[in-house]
C-alpha atoms as a PDB file:
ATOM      1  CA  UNK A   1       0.000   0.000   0.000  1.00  0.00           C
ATOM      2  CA  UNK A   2       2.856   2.615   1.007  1.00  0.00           C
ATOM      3  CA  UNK A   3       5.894   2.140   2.458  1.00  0.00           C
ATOM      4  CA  UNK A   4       7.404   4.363   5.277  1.00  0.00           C
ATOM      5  CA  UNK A   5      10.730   2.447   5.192  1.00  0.00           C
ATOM      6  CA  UNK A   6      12.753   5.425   4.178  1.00  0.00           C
ATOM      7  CA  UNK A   7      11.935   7.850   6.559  1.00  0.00           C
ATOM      8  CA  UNK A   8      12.058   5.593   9.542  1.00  0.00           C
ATOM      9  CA  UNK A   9      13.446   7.227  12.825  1.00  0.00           C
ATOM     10  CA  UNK A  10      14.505   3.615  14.458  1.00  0.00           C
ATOM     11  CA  UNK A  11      14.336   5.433  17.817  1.00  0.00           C
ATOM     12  CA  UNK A  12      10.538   6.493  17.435  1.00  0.00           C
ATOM     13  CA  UNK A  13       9.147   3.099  15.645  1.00  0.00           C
ATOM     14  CA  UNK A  14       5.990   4.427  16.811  1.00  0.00           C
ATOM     15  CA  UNK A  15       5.553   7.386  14.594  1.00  0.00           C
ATOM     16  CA  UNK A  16       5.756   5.161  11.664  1.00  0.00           C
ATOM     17  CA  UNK A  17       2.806   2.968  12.886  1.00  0.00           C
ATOM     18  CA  UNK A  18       0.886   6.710  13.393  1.00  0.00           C
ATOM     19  CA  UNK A  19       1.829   7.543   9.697  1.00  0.00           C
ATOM     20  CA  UNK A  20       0.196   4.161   8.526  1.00  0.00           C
ATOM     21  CA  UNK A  21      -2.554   4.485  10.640  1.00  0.00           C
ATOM     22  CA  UNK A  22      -3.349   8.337   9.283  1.00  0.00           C
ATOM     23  CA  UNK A  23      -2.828   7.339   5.870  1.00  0.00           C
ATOM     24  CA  UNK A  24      -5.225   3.974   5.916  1.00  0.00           C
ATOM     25  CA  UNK A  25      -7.737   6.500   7.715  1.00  0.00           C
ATOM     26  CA  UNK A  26      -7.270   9.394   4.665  1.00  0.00           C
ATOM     27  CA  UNK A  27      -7.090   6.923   1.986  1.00  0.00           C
ATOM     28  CA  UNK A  28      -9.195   3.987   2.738  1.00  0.00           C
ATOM     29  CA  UNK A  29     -11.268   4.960   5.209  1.00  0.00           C
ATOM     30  CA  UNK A  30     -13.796   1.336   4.728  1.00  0.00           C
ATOM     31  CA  UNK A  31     -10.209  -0.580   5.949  1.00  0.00           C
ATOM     32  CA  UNK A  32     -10.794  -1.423   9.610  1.00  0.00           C
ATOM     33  CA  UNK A  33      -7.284  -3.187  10.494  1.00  0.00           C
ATOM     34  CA  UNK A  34      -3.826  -1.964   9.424  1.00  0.00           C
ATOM     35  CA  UNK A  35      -0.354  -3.982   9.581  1.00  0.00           C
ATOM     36  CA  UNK A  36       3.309  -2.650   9.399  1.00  0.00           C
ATOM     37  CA  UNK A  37       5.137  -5.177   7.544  1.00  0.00           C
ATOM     38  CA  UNK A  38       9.401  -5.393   6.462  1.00  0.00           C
ATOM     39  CA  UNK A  39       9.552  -2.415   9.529  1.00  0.00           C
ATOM     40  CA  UNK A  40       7.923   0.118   7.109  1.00  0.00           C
ATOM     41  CA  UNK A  41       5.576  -0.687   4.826  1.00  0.00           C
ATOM     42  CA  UNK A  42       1.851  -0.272   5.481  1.00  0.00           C
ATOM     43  CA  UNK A  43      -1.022  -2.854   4.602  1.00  0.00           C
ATOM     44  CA  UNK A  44      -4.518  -2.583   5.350  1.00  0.00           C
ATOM     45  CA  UNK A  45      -7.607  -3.903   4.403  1.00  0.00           C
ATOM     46  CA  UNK A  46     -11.288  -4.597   6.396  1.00  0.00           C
ATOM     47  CA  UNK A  47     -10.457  -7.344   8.378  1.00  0.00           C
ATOM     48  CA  UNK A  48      -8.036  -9.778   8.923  1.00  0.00           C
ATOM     49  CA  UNK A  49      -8.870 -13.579   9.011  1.00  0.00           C
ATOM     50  CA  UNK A  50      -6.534 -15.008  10.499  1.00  0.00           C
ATOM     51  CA  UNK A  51      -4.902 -15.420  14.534  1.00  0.00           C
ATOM     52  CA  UNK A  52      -2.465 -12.974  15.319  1.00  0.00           C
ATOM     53  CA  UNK A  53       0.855 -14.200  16.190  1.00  0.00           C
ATOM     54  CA  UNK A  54       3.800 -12.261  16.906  1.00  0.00           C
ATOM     55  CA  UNK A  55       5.949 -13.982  14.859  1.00  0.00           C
ATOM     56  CA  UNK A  56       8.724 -12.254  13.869  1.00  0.00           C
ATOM     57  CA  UNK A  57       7.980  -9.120  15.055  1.00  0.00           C
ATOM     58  CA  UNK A  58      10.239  -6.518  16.946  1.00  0.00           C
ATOM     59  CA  UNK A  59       9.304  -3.794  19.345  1.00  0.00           C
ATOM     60  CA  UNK A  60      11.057  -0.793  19.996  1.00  0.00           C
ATOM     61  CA  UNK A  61      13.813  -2.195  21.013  1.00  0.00           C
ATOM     62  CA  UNK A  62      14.307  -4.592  18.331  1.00  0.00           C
ATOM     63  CA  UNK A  63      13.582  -7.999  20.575  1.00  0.00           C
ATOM     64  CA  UNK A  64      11.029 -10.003  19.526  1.00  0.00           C
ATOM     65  CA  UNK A  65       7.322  -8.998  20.491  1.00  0.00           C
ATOM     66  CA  UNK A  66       5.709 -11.002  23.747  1.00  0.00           C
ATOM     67  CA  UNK A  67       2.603 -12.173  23.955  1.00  0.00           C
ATOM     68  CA  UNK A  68       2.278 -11.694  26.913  1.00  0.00           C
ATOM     69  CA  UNK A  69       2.734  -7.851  26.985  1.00  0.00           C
ATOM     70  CA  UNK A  70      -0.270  -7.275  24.394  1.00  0.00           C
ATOM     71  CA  UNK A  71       0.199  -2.919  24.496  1.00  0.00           C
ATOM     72  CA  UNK A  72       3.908  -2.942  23.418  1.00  0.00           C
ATOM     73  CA  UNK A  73       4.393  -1.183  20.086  1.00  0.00           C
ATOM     74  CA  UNK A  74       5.708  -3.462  17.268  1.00  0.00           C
ATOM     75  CA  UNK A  75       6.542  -4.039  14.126  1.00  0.00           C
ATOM     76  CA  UNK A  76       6.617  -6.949  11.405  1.00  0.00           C
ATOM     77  CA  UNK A  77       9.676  -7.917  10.411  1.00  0.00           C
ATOM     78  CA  UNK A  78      10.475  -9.456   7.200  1.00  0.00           C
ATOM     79  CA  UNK A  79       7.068 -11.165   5.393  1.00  0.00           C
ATOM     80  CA  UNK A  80       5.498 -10.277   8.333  1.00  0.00           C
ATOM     81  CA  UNK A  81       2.835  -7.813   9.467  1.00  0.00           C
ATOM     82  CA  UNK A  82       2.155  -6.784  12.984  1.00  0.00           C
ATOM     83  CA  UNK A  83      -1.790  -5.967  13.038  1.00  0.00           C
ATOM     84  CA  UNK A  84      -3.212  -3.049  14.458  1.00  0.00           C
ATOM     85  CA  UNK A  85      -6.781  -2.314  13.955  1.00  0.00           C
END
């Protein structure tokens, strides 16, 4: 859909999840989830059918997301999208 990747300030992940989430909201306002994949590109579409894992997925820090701490920020990695909706 877009990708963010070359603007990315590593030390403020978070503003590149905001950016996808105010462009899906400008653009494609019917999408209802959105998912930062390859740490900077933005997907979206209206749902998403299948269980999130966090599978390859880093937070802020770069170590890999936790399920058990469900309100970090994170980020897909490589072929893989971290679903917000």
């Amino acid at each position: 859909m877009k990708s963010f990747r070359s603007n990315i300030d590593w030390t403020k992940i978070s503003e590149t999840i905001e950016k996808c989430a105010q462009f899906v909201h400008a653009n494609y306002p019917e999408n209802r989830v959105f998912g930062i994949q390859f740490y900077g590109e933005c997907w979206a579409g209206k749902d998403f059918a299948f269980p999130a894992k966090r599978r390859s997925c880093i937070d802020t820090r770069f170590d890999p997301c936790a399920e058990s701490r469900p309100e970090t920020i994170c980020s897909g990695s490589r072929w893989s999208n971290f679903v917000y909706s």
